[in-house]
N, C-alpha and C. Protein backbone atom coordinates (compact mmCIF):
# COMPACT_ATOMS: atom_id res chain seq x y z
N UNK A 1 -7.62 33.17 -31.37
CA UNK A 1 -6.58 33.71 -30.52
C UNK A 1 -6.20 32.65 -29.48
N UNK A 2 -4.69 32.97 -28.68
CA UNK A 2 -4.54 32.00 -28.14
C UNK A 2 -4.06 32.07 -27.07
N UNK A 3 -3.93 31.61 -25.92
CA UNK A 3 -3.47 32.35 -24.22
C UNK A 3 -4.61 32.25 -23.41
N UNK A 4 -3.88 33.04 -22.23
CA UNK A 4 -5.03 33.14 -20.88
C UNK A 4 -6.27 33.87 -21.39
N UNK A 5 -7.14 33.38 -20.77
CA UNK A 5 -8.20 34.52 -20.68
C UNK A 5 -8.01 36.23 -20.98
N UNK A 6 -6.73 36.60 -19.71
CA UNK A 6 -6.49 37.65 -19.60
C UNK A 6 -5.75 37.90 -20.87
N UNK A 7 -5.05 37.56 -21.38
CA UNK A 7 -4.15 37.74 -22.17
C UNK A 7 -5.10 38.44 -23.82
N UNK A 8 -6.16 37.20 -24.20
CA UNK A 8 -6.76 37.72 -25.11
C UNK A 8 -8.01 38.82 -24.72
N UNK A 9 -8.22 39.27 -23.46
CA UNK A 9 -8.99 40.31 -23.38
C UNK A 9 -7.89 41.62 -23.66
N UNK A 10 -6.58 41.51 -23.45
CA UNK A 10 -5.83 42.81 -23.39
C UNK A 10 -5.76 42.52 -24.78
N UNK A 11 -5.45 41.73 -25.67
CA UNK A 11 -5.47 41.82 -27.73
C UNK A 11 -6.64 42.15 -27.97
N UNK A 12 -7.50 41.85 -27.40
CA UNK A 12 -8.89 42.64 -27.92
C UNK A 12 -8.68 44.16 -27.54
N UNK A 13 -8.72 44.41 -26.61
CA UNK A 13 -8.65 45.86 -26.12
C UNK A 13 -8.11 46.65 -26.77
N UNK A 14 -6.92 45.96 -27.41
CA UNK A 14 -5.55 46.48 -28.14
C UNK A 14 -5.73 46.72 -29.47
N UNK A 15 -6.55 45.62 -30.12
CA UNK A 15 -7.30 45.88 -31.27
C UNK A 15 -8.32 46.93 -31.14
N UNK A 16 -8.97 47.23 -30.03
CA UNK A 16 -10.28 48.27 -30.21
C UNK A 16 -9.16 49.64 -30.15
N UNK A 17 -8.39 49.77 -29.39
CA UNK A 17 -7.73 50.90 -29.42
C UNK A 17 -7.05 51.52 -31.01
N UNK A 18 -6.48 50.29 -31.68
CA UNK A 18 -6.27 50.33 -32.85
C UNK A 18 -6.91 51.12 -33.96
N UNK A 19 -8.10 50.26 -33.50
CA UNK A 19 -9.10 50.45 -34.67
C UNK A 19 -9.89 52.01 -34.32
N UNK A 20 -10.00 52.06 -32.79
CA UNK A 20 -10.28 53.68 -32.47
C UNK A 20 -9.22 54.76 -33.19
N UNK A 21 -8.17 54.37 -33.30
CA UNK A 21 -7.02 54.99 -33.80
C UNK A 21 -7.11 55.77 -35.63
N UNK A 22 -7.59 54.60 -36.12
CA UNK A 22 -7.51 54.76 -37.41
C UNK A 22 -9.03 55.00 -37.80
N UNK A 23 -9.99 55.49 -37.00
CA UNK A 23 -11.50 56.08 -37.49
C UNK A 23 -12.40 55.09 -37.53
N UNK A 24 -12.19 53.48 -37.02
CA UNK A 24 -12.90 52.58 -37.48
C UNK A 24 -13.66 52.26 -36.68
N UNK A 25 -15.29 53.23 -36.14
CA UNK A 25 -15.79 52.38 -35.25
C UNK A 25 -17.00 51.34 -35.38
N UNK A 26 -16.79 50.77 -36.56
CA UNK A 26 -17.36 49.27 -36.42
C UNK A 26 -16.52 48.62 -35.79
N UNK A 27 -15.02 48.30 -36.48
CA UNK A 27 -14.08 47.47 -35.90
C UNK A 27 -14.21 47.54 -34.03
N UNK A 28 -13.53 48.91 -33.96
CA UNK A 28 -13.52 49.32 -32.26
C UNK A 28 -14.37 48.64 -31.41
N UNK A 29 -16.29 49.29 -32.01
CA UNK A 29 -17.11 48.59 -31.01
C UNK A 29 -17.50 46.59 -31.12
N UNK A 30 -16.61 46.38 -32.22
CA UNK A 30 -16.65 44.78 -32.53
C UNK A 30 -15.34 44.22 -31.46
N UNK A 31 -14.25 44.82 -31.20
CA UNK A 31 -13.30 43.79 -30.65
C UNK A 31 -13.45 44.67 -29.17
N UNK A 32 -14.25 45.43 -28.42
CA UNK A 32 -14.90 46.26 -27.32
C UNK A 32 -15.56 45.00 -26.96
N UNK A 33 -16.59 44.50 -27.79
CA UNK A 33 -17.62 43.14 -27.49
C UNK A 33 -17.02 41.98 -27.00
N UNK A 34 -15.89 41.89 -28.11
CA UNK A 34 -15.30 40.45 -27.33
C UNK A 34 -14.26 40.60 -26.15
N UNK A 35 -13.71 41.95 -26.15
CA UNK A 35 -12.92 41.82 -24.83
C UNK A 35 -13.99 41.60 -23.86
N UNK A 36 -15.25 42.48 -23.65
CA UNK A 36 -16.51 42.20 -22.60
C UNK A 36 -16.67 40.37 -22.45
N UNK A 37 -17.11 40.00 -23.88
CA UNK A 37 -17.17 38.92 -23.47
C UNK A 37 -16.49 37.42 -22.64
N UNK A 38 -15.36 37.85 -23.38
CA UNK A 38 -14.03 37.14 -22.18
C UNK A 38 -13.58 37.33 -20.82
N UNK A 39 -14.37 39.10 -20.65
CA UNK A 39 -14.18 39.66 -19.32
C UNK A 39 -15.17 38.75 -18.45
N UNK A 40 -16.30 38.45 -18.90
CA UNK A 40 -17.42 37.86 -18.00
C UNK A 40 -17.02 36.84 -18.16
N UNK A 41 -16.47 35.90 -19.21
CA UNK A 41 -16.11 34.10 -18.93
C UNK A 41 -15.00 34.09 -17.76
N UNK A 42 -13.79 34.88 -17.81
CA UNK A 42 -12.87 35.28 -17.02
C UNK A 42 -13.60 35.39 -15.28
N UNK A 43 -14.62 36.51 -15.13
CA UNK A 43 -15.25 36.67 -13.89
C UNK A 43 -15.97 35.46 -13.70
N UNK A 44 -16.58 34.84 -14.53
CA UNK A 44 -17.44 33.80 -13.98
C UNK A 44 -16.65 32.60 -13.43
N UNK A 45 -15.39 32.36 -14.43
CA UNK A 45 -14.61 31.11 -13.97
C UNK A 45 -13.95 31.64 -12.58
N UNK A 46 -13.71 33.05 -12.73
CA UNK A 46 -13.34 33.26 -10.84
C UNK A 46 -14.13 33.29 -9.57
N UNK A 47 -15.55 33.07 -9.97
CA UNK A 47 -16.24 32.85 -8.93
C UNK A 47 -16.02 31.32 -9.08
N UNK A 48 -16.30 30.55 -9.97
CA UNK A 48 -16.38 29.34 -9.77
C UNK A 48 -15.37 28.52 -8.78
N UNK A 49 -14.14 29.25 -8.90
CA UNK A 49 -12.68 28.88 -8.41
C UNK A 49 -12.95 29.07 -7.21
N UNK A 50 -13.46 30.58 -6.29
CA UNK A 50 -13.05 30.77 -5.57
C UNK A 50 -14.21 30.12 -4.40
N UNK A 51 -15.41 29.70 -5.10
CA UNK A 51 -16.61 28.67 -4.28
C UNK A 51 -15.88 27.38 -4.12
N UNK A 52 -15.03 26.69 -4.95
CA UNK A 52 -14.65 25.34 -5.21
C UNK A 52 -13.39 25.87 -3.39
N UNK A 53 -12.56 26.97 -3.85
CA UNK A 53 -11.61 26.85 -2.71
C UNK A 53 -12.27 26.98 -1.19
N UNK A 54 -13.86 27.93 -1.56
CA UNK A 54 -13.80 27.76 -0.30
C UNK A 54 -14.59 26.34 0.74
N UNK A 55 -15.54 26.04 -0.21
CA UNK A 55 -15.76 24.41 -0.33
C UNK A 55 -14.48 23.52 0.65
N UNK A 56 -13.50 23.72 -0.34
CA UNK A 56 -12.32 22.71 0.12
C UNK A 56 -11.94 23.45 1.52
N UNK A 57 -11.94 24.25 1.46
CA UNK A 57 -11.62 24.77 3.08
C UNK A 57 -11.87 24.27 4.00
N UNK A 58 -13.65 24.65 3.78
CA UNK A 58 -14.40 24.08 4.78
C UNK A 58 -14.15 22.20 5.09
N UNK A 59 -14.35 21.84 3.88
CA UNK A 59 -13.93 20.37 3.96
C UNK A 59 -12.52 19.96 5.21
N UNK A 60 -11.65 20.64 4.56
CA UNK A 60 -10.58 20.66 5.35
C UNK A 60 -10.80 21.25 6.94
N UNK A 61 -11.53 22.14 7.11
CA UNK A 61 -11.71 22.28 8.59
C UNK A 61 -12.48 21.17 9.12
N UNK A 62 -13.32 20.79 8.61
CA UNK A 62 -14.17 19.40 9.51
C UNK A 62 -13.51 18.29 9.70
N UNK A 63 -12.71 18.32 8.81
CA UNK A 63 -11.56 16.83 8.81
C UNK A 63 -10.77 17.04 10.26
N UNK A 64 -10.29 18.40 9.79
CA UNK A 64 -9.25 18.65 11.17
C UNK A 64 -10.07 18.16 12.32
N UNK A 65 -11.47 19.10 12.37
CA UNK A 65 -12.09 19.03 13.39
C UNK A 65 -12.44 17.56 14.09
N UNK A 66 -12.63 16.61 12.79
CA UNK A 66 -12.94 15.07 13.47
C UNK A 66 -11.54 15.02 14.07
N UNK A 67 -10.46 14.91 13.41
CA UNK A 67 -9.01 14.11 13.69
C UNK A 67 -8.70 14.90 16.10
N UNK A 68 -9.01 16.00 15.44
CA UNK A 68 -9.26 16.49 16.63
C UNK A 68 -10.04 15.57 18.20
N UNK A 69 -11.07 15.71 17.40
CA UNK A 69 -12.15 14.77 18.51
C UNK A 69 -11.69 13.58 18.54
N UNK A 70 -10.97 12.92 17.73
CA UNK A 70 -10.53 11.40 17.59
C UNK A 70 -9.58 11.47 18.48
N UNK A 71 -8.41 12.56 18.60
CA UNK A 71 -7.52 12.72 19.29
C UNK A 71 -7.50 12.40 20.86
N UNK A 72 -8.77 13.36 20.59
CA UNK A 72 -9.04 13.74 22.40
C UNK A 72 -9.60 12.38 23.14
N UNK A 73 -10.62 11.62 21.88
CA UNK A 73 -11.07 10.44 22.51
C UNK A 73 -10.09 9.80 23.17
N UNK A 74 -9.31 9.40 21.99
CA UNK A 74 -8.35 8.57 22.30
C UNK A 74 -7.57 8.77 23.77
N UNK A 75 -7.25 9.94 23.71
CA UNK A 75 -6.39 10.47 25.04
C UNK A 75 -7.36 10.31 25.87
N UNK A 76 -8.56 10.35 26.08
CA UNK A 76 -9.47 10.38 27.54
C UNK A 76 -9.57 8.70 27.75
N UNK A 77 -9.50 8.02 26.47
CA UNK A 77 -9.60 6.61 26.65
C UNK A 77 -8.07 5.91 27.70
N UNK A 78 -7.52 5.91 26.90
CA UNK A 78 -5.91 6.12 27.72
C UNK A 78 -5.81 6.25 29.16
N UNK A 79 -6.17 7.81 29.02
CA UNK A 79 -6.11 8.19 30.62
C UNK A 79 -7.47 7.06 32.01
N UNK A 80 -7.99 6.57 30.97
CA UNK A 80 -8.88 6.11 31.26
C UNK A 80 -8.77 4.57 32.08
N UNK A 81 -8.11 4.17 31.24
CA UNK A 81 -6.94 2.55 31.12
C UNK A 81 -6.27 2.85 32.40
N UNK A 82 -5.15 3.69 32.32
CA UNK A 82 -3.97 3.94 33.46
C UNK A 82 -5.19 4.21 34.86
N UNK A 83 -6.27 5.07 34.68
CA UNK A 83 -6.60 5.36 36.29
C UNK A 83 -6.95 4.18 36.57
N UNK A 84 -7.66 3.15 35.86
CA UNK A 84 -7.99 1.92 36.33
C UNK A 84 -7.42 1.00 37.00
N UNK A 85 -6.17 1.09 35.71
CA UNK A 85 -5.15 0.26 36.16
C UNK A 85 -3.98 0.18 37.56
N UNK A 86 -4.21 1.57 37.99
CA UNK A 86 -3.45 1.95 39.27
C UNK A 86 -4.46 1.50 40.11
N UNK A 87 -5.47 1.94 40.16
CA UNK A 87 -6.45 1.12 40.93
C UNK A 87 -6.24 -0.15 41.51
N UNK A 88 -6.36 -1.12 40.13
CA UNK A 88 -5.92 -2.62 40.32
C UNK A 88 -4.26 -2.94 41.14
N UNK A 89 -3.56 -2.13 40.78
CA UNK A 89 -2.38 -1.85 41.51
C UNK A 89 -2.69 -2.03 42.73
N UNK A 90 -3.05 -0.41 43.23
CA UNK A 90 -3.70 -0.45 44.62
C UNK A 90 -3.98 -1.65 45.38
N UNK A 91 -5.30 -2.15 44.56
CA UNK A 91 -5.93 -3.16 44.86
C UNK A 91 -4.81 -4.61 45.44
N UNK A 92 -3.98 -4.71 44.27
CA UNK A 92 -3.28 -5.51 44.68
C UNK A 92 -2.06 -5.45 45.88
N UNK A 93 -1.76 -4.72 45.95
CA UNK A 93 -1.06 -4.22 46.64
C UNK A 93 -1.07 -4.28 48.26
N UNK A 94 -2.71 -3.97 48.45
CA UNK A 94 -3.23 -3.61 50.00
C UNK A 94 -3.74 -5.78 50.05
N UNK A 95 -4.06 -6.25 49.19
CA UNK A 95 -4.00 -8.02 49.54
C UNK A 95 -2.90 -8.35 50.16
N UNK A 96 -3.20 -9.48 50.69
CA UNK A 96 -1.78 -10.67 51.95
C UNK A 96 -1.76 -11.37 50.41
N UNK A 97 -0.25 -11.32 51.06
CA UNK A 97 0.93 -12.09 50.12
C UNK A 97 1.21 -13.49 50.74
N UNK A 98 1.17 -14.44 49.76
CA UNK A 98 1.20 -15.98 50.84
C UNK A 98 2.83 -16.10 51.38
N UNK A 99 2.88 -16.67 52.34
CA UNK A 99 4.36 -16.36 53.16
C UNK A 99 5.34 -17.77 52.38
N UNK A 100 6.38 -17.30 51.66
CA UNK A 100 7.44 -18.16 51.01
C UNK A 100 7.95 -19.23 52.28
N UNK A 101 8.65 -18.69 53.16
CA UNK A 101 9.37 -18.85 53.93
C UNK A 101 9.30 -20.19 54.53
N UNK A 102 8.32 -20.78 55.01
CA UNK A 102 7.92 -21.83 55.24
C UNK A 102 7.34 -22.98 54.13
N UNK A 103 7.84 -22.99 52.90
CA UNK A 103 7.29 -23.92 51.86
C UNK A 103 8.42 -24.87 52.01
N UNK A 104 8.57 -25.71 51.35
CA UNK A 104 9.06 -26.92 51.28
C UNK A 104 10.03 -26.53 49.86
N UNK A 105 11.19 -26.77 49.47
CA UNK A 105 12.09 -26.26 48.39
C UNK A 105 12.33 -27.68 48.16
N UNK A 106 11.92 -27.76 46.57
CA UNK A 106 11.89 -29.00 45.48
C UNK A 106 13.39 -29.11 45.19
N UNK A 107 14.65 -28.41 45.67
CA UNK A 107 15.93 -28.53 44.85
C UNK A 107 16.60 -27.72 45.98
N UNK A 108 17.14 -27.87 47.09
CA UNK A 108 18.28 -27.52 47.95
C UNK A 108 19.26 -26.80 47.28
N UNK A 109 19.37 -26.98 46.28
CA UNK A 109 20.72 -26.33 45.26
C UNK A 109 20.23 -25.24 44.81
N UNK A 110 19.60 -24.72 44.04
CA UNK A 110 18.85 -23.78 43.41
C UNK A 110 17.85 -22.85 44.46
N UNK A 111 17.05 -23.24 45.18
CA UNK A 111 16.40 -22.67 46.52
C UNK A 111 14.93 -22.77 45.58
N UNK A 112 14.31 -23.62 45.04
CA UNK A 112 13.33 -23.17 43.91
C UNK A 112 12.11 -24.27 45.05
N UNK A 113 11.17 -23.57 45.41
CA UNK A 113 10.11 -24.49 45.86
C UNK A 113 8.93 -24.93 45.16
N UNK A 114 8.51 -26.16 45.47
CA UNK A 114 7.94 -26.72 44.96
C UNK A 114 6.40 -26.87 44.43
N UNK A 115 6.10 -27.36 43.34
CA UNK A 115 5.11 -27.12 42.89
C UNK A 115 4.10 -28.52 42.28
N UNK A 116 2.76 -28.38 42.19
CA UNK A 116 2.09 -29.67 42.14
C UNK A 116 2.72 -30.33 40.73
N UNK A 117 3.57 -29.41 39.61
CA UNK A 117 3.69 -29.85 38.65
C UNK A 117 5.11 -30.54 39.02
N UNK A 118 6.05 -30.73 40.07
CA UNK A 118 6.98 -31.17 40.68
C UNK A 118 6.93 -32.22 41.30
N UNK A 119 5.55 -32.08 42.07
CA UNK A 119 4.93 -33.42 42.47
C UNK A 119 4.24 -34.14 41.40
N UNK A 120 4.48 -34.39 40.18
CA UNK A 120 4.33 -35.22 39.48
C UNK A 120 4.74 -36.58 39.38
N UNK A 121 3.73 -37.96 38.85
CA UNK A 121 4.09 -39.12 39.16
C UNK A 121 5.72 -39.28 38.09
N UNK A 122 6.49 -39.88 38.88
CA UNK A 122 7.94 -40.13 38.27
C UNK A 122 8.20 -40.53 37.19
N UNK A 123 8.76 -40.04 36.41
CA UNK A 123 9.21 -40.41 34.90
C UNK A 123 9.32 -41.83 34.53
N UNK A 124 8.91 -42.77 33.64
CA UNK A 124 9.24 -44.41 33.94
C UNK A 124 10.07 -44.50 33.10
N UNK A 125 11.09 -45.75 33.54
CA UNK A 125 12.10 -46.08 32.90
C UNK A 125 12.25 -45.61 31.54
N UNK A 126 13.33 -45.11 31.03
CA UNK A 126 13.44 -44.72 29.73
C UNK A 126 13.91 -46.39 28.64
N UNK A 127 13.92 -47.75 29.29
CA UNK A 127 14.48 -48.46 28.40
C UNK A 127 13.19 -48.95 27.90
N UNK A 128 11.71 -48.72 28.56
CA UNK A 128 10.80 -49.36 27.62
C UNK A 128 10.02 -48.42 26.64
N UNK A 129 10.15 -49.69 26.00
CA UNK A 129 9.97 -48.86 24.21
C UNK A 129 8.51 -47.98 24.09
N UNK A 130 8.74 -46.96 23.58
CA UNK A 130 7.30 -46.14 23.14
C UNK A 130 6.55 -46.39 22.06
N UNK A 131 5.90 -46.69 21.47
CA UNK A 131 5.15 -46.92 20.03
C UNK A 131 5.84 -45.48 19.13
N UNK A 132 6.35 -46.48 18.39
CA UNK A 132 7.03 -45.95 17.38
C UNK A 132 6.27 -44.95 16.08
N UNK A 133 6.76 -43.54 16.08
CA UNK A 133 5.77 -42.91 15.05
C UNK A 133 5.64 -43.53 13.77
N UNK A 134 4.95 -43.09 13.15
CA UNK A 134 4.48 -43.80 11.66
C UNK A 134 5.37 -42.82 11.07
N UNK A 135 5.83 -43.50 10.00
CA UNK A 135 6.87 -43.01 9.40
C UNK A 135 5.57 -42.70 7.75
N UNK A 136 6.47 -41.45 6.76
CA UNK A 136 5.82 -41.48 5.78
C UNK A 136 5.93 -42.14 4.73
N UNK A 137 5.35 -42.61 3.88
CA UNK A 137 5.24 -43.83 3.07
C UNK A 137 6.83 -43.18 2.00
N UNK A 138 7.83 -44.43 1.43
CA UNK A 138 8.73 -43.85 0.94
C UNK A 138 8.25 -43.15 -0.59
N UNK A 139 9.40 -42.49 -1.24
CA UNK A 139 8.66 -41.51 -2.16
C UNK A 139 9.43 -42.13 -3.74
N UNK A 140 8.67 -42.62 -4.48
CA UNK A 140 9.56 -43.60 -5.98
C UNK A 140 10.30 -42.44 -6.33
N UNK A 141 10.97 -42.82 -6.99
CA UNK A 141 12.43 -42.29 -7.67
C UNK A 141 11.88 -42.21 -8.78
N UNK A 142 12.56 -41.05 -9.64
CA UNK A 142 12.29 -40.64 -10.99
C UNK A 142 13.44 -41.53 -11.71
N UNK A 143 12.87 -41.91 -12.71
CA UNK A 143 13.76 -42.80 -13.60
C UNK A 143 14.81 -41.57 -14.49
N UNK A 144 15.39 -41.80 -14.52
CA UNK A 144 16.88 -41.03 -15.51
C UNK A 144 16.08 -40.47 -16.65
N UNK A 145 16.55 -39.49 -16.87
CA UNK A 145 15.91 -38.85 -18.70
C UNK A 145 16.83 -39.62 -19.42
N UNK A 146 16.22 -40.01 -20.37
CA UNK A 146 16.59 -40.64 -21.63
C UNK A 146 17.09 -40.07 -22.87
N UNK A 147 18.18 -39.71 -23.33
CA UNK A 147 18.48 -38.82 -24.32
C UNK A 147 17.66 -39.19 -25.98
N UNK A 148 17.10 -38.35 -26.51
CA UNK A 148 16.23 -38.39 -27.64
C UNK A 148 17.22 -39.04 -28.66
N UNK A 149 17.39 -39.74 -29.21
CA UNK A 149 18.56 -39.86 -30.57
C UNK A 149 18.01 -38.69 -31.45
N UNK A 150 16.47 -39.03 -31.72
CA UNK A 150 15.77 -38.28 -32.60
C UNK A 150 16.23 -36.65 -32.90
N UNK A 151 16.79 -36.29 -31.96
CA UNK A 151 16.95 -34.89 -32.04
C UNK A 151 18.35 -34.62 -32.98
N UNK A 152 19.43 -35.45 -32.44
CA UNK A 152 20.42 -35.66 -33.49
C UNK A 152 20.27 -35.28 -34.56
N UNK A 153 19.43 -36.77 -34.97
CA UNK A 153 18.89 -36.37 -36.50
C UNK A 153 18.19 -35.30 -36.78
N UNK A 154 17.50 -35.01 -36.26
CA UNK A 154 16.50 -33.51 -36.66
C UNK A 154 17.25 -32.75 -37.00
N UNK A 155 18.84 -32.29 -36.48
CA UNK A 155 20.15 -31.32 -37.12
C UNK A 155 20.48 -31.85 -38.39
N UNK A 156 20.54 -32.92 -37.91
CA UNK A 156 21.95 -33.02 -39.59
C UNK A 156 20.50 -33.28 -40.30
N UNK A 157 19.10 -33.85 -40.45
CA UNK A 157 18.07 -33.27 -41.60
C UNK A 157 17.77 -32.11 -41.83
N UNK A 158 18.04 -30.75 -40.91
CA UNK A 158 17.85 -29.48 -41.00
C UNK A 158 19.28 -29.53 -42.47
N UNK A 159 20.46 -29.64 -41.88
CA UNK A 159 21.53 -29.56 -42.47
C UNK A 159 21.34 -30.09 -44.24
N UNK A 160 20.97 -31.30 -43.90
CA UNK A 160 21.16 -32.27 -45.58
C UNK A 160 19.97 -31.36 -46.18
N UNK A 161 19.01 -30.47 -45.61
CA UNK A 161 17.42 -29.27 -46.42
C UNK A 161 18.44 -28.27 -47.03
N UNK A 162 19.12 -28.30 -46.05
CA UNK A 162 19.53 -26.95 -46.62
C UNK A 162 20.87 -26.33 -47.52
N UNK A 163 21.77 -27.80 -47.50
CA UNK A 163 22.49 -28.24 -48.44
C UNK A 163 21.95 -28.32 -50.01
N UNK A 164 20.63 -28.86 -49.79
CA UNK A 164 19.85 -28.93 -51.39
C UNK A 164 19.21 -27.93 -51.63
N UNK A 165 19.10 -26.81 -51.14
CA UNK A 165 18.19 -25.52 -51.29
C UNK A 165 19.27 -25.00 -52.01
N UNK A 166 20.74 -24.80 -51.43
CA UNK A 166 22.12 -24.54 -51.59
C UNK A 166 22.10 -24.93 -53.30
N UNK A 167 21.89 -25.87 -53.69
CA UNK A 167 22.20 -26.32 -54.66
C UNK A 167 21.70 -26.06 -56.11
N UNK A 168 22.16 -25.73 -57.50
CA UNK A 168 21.21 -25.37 -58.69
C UNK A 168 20.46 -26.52 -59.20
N UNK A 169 19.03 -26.81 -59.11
CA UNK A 169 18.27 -27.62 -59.17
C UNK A 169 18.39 -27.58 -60.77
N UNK A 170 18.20 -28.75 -60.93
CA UNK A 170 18.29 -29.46 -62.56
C UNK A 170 16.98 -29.71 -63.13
N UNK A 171 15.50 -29.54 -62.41
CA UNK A 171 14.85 -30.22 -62.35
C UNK A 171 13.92 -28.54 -63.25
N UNK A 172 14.26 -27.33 -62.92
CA UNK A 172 13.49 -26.60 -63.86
C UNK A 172 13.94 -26.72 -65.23
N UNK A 173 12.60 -26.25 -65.34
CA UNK A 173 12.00 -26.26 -67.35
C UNK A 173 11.88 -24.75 -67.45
């Protein structure tokens, strides 16, 4: 027989009713047996199912439950960062600021004051020569491809083969 579980326990059934019908109770209590028996493969595969779903359930709640705690870490970490960081704010904040006002300004034009990297020793003449980089060694040239003649011929000998294949050979006996 062929179908669901359920399906061939109701043709069995259907057969025992049958066979109750027409006086036959060998038949009856024979297809009675196998509907039973499909009834219990049927019940057993539904416990099996319904342990496997609740398995996965549970699985699925602990997952949540980590992603959860991961969550919260994260957020207490965070909040954690920022209180610090206002802190350092703070911190900076309540320090003396060095006074601009009185520095010395590297460029009258711009208002930009000056710095030890400003006070640097003066650029020297740009006309004397620097040591020249090494250049990379030059790279040879590929010589020209050379056209094969050979190949030429390789056609027209394909050609002159197959001209004589073409041809009624004189040479059978």
């Amino acid at each position: 027989m062929r179908g669901t579980p359920q399906q061939i326990i109701d043709k069995y059934n259907q057969l025992a009713r049958d066979a109750q019908l027409s006086n036959d109770r060998v038949a009856t209590e024979n297809f009675q047996q196998h509907a039973e028996h499909y009834q219990r493969l049927l019940g057993q595969a539904m416990k099996e199912q319904e342990a496997r779903r609740e398995q996965q359930e549970r699985e699925n709640k602990e997952r949540q439950a980590e992603r959860e705690r991961e969550k919260h870490d994260r957020e207490a970490a965070s909040q954690t960062v920022l209180d610090t960081s206002d802190g350092f704010v703070d911190d900076l904040a309540g320090s003396e600021q060095p006074d601009v006002i009185g520095m010395p300004f590297a460029d009258e034009k711009h208002g930009l004051i000056e710095t030890p990297e400003n006070n640097a020793a003066p650029v020297e003449n740009s006309d004397e020569k620097k040591p020249a980089a090494k250049k990379a060694p030059a790279r040879r040239r590929r010589a020209p491809k050379k056209e094969n003649p050979a190949e030429g011929e390789g056609q027209d000998a394909v050609q002159n083969v197959s001209e004589e294949t073409d041809a009624p050979s004189s040479d059978v006996a």
